[in-house]
Protein backbone atom coordinates (compact mmCIF):
# COMPACT_ATOMS: atom_id res chain seq x y z
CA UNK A 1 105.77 55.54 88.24
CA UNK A 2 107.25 57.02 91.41
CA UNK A 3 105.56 60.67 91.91
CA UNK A 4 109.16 62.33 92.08
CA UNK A 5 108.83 63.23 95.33
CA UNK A 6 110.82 62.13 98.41
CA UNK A 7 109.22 61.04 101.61
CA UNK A 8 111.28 62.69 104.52
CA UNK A 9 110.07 60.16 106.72
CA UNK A 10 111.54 57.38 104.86
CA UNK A 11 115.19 56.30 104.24
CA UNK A 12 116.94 57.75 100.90
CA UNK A 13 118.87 54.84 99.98
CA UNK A 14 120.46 53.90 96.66
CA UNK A 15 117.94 51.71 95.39
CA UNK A 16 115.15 53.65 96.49
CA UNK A 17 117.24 57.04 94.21
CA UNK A 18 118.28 54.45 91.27
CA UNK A 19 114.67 53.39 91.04
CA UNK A 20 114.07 57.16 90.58
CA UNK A 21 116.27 57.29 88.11
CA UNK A 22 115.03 54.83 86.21
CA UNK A 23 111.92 56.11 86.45
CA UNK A 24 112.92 59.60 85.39
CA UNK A 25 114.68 57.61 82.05
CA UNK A 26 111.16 56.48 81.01
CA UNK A 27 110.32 60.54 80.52
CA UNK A 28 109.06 61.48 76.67
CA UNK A 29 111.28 64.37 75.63
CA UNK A 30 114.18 64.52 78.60
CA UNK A 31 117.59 65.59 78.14
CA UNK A 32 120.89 65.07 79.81
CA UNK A 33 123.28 67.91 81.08
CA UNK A 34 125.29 69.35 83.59
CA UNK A 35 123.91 69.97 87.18
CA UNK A 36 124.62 72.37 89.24
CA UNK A 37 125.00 71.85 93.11
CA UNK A 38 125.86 73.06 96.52
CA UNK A 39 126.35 71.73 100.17
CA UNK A 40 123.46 72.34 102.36
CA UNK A 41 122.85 71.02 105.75
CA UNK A 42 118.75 70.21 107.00
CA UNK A 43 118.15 68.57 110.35
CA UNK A 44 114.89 67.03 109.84
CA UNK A 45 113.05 65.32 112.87
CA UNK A 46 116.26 64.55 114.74
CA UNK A 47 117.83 63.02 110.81
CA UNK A 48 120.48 65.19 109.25
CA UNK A 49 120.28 65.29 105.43
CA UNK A 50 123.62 67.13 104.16
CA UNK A 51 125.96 67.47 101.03
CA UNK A 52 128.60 68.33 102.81
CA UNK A 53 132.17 69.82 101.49
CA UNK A 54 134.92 67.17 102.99
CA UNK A 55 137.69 67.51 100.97
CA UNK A 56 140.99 67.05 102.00
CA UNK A 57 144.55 66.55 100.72
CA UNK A 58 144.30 62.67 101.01
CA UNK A 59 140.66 62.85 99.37
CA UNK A 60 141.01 65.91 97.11
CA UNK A 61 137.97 66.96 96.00
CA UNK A 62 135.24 65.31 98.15
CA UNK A 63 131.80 65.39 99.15
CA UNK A 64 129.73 63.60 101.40
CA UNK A 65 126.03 62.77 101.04
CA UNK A 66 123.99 62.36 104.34
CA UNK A 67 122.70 60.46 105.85
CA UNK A 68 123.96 57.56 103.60
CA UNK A 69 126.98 58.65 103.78
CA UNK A 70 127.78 58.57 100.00
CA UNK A 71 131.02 60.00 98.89
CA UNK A 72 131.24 61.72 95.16
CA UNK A 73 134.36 62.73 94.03
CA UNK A 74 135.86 63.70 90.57
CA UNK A 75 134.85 62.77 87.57
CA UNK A 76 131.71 63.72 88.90
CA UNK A 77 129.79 61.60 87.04
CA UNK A 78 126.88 60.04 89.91
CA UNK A 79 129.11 57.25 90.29
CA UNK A 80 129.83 57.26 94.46
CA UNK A 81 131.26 55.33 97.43
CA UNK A 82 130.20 54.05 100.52
C-alpha cells in the first residue's frame, strides 16, 4: 500500500492519484465527507503545481489543476477534464 505521500520529483498523474485512492478505500474505519479547498500556486524545481481559480462566463465556475492540467467544475464531485 502506497505510503500516502507524493514524490515531488515524480509526475502526479491520474492513475498514479486513482491508485491512491484506491488505496485510501482499503482504510479500516474511513469516512466520506465534504472537503474543503483553496487555490495555491508552488513552483517546485522549475514545475509549477497550482489549483488555480479560472473561471469565466463561458466556464462558470472553474478550476484548473497543475501541472496536469485537470479542470473541476460543478458538481464538484472529483469527476474532471482534460
Amino acid at each position: 500500500m502506497p505510503d500516502g505521500n507524493f514524490n515531488l520529483d515524480e509526475a502526479i498523474t491520474p492513475s498514479r492519484l486513482n491508485s491512491r485512492i484506491a488505496a485510501t478505500a482499503q482504510l479500516p474505519g474511513r469516512k466520506l465527507g465534504d472537503i474543503a479547498v483553496q487555490p495555491f500556486h508552488v513552483v517546485y524545481d522549475g514545475v509549477t503545481f497550482a489549483l488555480v481559480d479560472e473561471s469565466d462566463a463561458e466556464r462558470g465556475d472553474w478550476l484548473e489543476l497543475y501541472p496536469d492540467r485537470l479542470g473541476f467544475s460543478h458538481p464538484w464531485d472529483g469527476t474532471y477534464s482534460t
